[in-house]
C-alpha atoms as a PDB file:
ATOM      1  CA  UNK A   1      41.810 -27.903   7.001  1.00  0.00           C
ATOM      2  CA  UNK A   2      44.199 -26.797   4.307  1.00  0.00           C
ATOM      3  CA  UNK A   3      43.722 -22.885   4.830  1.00  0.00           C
ATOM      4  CA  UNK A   4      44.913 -24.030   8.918  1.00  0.00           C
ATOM      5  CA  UNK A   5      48.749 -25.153   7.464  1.00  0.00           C
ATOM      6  CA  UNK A   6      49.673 -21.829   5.554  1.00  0.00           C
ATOM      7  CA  UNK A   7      51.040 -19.228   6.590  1.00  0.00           C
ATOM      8  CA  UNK A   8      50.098 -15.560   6.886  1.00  0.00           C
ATOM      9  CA  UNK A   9      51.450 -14.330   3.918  1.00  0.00           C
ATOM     10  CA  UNK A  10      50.255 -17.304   2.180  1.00  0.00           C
ATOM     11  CA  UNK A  11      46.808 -16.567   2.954  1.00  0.00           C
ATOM     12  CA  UNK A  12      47.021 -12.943   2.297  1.00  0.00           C
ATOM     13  CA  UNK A  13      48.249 -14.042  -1.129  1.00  0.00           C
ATOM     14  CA  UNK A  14      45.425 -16.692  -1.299  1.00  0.00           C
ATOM     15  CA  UNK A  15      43.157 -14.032  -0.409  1.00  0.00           C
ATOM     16  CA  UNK A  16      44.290 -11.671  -3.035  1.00  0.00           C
ATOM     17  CA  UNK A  17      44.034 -14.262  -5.828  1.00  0.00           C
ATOM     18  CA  UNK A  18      40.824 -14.482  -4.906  1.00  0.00           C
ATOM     19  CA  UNK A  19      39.663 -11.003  -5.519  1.00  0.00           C
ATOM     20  CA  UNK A  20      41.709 -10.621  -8.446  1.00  0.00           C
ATOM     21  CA  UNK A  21      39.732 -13.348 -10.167  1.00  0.00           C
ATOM     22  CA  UNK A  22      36.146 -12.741  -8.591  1.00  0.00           C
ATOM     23  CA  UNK A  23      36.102  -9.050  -7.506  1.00  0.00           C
ATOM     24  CA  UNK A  24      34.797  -7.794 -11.017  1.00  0.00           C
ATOM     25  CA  UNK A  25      31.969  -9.755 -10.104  1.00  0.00           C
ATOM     26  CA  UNK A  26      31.264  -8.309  -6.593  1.00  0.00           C
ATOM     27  CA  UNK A  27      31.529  -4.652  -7.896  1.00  0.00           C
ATOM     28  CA  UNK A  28      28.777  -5.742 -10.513  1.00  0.00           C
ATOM     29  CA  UNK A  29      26.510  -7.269  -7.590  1.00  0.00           C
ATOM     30  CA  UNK A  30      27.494  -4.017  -5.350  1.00  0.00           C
ATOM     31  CA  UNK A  31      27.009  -1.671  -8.837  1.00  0.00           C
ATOM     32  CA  UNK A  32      23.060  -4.232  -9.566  1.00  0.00           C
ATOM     33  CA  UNK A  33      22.454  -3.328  -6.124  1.00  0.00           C
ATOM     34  CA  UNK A  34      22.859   0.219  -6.039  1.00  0.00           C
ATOM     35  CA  UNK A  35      20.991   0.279  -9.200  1.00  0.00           C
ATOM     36  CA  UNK A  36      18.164  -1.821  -8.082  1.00  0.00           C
ATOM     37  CA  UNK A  37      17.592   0.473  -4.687  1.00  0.00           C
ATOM     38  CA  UNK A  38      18.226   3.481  -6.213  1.00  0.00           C
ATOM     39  CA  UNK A  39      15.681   2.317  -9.697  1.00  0.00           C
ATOM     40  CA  UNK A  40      12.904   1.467  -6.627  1.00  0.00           C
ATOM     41  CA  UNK A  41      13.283   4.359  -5.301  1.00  0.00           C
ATOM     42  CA  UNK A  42      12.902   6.891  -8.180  1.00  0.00           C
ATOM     43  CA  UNK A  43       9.618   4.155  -9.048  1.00  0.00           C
ATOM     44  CA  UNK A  44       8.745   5.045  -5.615  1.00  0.00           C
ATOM     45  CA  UNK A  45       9.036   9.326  -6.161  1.00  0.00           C
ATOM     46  CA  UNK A  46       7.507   9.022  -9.322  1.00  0.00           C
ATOM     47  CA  UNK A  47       4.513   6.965  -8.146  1.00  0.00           C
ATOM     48  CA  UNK A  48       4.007   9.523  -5.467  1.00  0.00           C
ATOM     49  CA  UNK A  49       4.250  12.214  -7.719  1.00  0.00           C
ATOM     50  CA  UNK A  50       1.940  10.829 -10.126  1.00  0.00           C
ATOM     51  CA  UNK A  51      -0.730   9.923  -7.234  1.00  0.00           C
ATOM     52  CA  UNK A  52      -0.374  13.536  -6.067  1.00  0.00           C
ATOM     53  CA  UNK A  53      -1.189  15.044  -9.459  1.00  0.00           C
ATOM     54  CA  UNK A  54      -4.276  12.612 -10.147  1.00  0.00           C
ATOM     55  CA  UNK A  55      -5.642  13.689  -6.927  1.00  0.00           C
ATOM     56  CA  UNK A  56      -5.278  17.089  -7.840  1.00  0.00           C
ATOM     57  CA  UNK A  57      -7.124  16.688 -10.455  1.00  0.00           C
ATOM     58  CA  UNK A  58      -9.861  14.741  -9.004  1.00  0.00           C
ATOM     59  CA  UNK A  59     -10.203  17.892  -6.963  1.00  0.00           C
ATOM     60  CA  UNK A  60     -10.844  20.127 -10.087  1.00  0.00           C
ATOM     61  CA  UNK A  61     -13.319  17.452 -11.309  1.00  0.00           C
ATOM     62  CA  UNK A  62     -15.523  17.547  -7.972  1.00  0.00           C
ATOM     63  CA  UNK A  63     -15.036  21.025  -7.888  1.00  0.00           C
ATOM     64  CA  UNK A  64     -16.335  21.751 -11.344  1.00  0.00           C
ATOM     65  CA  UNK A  65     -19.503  19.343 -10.447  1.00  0.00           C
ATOM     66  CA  UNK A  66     -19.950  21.271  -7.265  1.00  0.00           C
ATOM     67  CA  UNK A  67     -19.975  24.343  -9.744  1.00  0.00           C
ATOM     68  CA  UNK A  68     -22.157  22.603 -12.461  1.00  0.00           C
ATOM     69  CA  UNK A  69     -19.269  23.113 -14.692  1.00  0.00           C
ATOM     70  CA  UNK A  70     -20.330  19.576 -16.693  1.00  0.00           C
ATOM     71  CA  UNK A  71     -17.624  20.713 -19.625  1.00  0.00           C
ATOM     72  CA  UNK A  72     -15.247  21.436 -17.098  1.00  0.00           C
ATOM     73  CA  UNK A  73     -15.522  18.381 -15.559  1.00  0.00           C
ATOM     74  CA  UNK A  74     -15.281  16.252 -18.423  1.00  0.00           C
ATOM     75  CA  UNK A  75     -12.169  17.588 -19.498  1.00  0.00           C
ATOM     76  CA  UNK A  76     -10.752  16.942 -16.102  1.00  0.00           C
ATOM     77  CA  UNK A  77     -11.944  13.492 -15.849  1.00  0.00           C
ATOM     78  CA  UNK A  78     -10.468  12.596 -19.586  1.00  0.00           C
ATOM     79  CA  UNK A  79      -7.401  14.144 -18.162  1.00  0.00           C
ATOM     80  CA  UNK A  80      -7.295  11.521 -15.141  1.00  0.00           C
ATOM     81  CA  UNK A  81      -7.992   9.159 -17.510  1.00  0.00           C
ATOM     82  CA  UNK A  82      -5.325   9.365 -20.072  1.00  0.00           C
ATOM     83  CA  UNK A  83      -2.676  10.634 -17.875  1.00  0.00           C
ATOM     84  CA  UNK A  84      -3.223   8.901 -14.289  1.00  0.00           C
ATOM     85  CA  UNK A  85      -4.879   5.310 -15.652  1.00  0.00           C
ATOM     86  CA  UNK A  86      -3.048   2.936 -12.938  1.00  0.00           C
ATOM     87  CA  UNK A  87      -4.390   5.426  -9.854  1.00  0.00           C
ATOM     88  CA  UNK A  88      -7.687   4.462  -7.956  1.00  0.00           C
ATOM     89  CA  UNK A  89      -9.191   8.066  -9.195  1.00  0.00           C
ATOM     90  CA  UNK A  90      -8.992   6.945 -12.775  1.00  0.00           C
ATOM     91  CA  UNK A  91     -11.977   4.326 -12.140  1.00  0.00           C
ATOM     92  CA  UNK A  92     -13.672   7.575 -10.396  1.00  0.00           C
ATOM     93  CA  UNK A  93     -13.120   9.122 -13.433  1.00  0.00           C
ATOM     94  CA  UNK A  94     -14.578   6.823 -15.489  1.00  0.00           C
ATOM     95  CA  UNK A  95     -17.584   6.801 -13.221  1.00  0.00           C
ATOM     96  CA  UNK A  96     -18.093  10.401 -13.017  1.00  0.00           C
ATOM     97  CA  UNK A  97     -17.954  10.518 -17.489  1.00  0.00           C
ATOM     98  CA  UNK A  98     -20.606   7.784 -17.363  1.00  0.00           C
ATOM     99  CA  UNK A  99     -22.744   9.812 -14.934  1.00  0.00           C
ATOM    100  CA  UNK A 100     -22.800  12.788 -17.016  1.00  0.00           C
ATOM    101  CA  UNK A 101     -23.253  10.723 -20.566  1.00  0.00           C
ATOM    102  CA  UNK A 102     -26.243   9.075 -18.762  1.00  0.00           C
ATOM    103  CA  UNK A 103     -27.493  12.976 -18.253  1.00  0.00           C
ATOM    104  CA  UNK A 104     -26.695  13.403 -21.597  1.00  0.00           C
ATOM    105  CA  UNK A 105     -28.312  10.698 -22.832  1.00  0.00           C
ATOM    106  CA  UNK A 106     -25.028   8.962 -24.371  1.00  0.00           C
ATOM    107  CA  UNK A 107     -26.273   5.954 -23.291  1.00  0.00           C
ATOM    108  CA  UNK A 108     -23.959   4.111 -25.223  1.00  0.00           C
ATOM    109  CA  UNK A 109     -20.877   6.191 -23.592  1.00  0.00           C
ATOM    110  CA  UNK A 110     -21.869   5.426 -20.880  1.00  0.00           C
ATOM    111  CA  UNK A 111     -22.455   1.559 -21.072  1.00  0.00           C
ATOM    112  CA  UNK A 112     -18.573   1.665 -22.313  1.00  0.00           C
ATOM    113  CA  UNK A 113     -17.400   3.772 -19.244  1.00  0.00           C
ATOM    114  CA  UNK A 114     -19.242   1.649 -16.752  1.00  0.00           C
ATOM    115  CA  UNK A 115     -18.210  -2.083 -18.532  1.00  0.00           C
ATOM    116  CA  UNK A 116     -14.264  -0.258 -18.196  1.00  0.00           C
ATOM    117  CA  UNK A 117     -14.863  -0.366 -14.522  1.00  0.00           C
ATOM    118  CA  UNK A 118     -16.745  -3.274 -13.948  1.00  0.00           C
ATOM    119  CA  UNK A 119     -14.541  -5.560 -15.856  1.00  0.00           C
ATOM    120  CA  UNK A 120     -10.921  -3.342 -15.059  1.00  0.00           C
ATOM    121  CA  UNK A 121     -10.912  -1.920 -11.558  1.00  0.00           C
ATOM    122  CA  UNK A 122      -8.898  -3.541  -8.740  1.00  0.00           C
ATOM    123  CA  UNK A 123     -11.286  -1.932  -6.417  1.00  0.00           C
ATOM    124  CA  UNK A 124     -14.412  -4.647  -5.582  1.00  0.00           C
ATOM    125  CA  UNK A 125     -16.493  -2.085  -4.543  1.00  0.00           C
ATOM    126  CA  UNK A 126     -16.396  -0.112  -7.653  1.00  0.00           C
ATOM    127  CA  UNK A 127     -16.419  -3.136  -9.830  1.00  0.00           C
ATOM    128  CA  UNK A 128     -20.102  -3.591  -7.664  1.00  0.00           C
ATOM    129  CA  UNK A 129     -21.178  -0.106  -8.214  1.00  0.00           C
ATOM    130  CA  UNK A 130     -20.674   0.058 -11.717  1.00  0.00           C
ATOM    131  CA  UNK A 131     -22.252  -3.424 -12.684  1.00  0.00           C
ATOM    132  CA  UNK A 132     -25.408  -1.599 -10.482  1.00  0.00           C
ATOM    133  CA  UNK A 133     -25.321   1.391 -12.796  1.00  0.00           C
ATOM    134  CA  UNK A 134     -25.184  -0.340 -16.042  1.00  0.00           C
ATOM    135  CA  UNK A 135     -27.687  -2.630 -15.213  1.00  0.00           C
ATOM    136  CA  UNK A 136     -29.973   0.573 -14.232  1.00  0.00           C
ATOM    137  CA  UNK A 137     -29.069   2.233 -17.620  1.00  0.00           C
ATOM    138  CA  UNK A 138     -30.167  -1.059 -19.458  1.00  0.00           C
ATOM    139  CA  UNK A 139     -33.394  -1.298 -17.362  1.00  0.00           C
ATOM    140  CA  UNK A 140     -34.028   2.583 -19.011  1.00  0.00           C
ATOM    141  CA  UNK A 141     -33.422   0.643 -22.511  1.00  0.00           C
ATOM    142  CA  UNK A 142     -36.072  -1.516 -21.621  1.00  0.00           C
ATOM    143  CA  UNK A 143     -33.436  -4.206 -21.933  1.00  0.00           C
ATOM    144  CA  UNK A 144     -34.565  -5.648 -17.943  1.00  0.00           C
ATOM    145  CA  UNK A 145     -33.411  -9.377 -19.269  1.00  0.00           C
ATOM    146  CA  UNK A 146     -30.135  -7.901 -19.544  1.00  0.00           C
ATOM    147  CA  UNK A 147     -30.152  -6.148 -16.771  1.00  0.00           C
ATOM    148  CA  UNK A 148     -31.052  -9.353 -15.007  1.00  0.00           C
ATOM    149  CA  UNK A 149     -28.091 -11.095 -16.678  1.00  0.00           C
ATOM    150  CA  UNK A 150     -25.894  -8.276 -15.699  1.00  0.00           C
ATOM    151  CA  UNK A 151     -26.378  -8.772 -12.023  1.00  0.00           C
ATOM    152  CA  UNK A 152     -26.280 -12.699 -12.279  1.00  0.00           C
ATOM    153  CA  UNK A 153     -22.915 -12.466 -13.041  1.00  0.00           C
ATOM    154  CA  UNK A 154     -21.455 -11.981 -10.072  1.00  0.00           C
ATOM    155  CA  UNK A 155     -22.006 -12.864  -6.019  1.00  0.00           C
ATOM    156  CA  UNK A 156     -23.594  -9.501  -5.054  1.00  0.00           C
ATOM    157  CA  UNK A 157     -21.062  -9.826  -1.340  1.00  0.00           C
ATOM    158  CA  UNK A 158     -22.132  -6.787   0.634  1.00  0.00           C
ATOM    159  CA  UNK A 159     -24.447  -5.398  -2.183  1.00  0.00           C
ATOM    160  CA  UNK A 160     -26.791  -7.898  -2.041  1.00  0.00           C
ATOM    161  CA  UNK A 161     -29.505  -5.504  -1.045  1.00  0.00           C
ATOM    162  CA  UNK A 162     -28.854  -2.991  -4.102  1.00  0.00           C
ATOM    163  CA  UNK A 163     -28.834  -6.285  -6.493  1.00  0.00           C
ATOM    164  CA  UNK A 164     -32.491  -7.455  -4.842  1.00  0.00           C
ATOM    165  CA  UNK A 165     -33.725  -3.715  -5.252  1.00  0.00           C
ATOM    166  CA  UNK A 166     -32.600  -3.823  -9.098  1.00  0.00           C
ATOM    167  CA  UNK A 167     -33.579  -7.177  -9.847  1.00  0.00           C
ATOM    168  CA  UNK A 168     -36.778  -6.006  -8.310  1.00  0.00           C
ATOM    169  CA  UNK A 169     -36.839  -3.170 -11.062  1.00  0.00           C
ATOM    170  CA  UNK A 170     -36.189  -5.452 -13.882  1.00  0.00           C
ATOM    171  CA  UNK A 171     -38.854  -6.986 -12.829  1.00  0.00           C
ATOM    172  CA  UNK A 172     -41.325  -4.584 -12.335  1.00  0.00           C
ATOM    173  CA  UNK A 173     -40.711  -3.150 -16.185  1.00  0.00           C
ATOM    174  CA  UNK A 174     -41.024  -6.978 -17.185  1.00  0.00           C
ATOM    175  CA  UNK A 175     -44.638  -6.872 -15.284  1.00  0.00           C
ATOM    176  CA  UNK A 176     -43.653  -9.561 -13.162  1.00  0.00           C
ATOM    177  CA  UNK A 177     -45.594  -7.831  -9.947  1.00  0.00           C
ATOM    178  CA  UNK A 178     -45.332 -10.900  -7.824  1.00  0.00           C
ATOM    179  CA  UNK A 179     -40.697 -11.212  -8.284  1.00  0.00           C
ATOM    180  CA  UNK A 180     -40.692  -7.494  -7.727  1.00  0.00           C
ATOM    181  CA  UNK A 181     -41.968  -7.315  -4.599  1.00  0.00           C
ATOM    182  CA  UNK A 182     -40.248 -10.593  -4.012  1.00  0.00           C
ATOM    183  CA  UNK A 183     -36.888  -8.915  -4.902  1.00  0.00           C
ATOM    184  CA  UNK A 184     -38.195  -5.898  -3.312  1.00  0.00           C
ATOM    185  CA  UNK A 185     -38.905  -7.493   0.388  1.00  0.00           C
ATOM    186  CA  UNK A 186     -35.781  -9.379   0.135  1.00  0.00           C
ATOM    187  CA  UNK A 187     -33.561  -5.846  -0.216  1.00  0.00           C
ATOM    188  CA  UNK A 188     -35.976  -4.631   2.255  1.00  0.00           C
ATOM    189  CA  UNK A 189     -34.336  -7.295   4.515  1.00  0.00           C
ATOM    190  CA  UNK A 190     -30.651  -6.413   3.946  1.00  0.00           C
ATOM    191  CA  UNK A 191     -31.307  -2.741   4.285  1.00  0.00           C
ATOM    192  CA  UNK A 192     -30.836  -0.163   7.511  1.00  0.00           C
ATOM    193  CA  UNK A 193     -34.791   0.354   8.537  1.00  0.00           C
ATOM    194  CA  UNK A 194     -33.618   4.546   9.337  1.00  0.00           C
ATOM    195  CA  UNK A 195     -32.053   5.020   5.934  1.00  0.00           C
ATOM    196  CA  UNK A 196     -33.895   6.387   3.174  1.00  0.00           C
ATOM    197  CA  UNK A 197     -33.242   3.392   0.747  1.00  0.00           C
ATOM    198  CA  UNK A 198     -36.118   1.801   2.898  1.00  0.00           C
ATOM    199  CA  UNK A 199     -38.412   4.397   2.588  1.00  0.00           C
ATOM    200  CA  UNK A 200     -37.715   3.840  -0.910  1.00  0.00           C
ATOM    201  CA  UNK A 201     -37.999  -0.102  -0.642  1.00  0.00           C
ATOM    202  CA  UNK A 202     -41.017   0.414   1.263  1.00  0.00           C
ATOM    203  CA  UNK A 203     -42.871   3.120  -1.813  1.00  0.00           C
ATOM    204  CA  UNK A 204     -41.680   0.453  -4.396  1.00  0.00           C
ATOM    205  CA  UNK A 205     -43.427  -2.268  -2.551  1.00  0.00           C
ATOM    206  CA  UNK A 206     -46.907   0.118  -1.930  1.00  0.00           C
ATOM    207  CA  UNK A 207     -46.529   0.954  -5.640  1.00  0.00           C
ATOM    208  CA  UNK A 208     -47.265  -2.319  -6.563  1.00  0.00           C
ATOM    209  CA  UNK A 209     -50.216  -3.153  -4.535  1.00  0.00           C
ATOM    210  CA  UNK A 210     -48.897  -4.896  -1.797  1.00  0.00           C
ATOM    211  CA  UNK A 211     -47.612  -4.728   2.033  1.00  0.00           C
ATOM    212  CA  UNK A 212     -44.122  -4.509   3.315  1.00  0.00           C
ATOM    213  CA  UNK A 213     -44.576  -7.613   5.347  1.00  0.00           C
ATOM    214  CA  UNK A 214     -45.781 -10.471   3.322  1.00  0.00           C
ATOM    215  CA  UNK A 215     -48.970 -12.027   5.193  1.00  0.00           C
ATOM    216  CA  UNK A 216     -48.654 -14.904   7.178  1.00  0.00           C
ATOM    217  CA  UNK A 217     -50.592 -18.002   5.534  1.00  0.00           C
ATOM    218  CA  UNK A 218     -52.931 -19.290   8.129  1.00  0.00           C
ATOM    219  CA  UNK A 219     -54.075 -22.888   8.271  1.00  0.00           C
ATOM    220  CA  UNK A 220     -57.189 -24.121   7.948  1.00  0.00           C
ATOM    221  CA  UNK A 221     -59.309 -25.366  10.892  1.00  0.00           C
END
């Protein structure tokens, strides 16, 4: 190759050439770098920090429920809200307001709370247990149709027992005693037998007139 036939000083010159025309632009990859680690990792401190504080005042919130503090508590959850919305104790938050407008009897605060976490939260489980609670607040409307369009949104996954028990209630309100204790066997099914939800299941299904077990249809001789 070229570079091979010159000599030392020739290359050194080469060499200096070279970083007189391109060095400006390594300093501004080694400066972009330096920025970029150093940006991260303030983003990284002030995450923490931030995740810290919204836990702390998650802990005031429970605390004040523990207390039966509700105005206390609903100033602490607004708090989370507004300040920490992007942390996993927001959509907590959120729950906990629509629990005590429900107690309240803000129904409608409560149906916007619970819709913000069904529709918002990155956590599937929540996004479950709220669609569960707002279909149970419009089932107290004596709105069970959409209740029942509430949980027919959505593949109940590993709540498919809590959707059959709710179904089951939307049900019941609509008089439809037969698809309740359908809905009601059928959660029956997917539940623990030692919980209390069964015992539950099981009062629901006596309620209504009928047996846990459905009985078996015998033929004819």
């Amino acid at each position: 190759m070229a570079e091979d036939l010159l000599t030392d000083d020739e290359q050194w010159e080469a060499i200096k050439v070279w970083v007189r025309e391109n060095g400006i632009w390594m300093l501004g990859g080694v400066a972009l770098a330096f920025a970029l680690l150093y940006g991260y990792r303030f983003y990284q401190g002030h995450r923490d920090t931030q995740d810290l504080n919204a836990a702390a005042q998650f802990s005031l919130m429970t605390a004040s429920i523990d207390a039966n503090d509700r105005t206390a508590a609903k100033a602490t959850a607004a708090v989370i809200v507004k300040n920490y919305p992007s942390s996993p104790y927001a959509d907590q938050a959120e729950l906990m307001l629509a629990r005590l407008a429900i107690d309240d009897g803000q129904d409608a605060s409560a149906i916007e709370q619970l819709s913000l976490v069904m529709n918002n939260s990155k956590d599937s489980q929540l996004r479950h247990i709220a669609r569960l609670r707002l279909a149970r607040v419009q089932i107290d409307q004596g709105k069970p149709d959409d209740a029942i369009s509430t949980l027919a949104a959505v593949a109940p996954g590993k709540f498919e027992s809590r959707y059959h028990e709710v179904h089951g209630d939307a049900l019941a309100v609509k008089k439809d005693v037969s698809g309740a204790i359908r809905e009601y066997r059928a959660a029956l099914t997917g539940a623990d037998q030692r919980s209390p939800d069964s015992a539950v299941l099981e009062l629901k299904i006596a309620d209504l007139g009928a047996t846990v077990n459905p009985p078996e249809n015998k033929a004819k001789p």
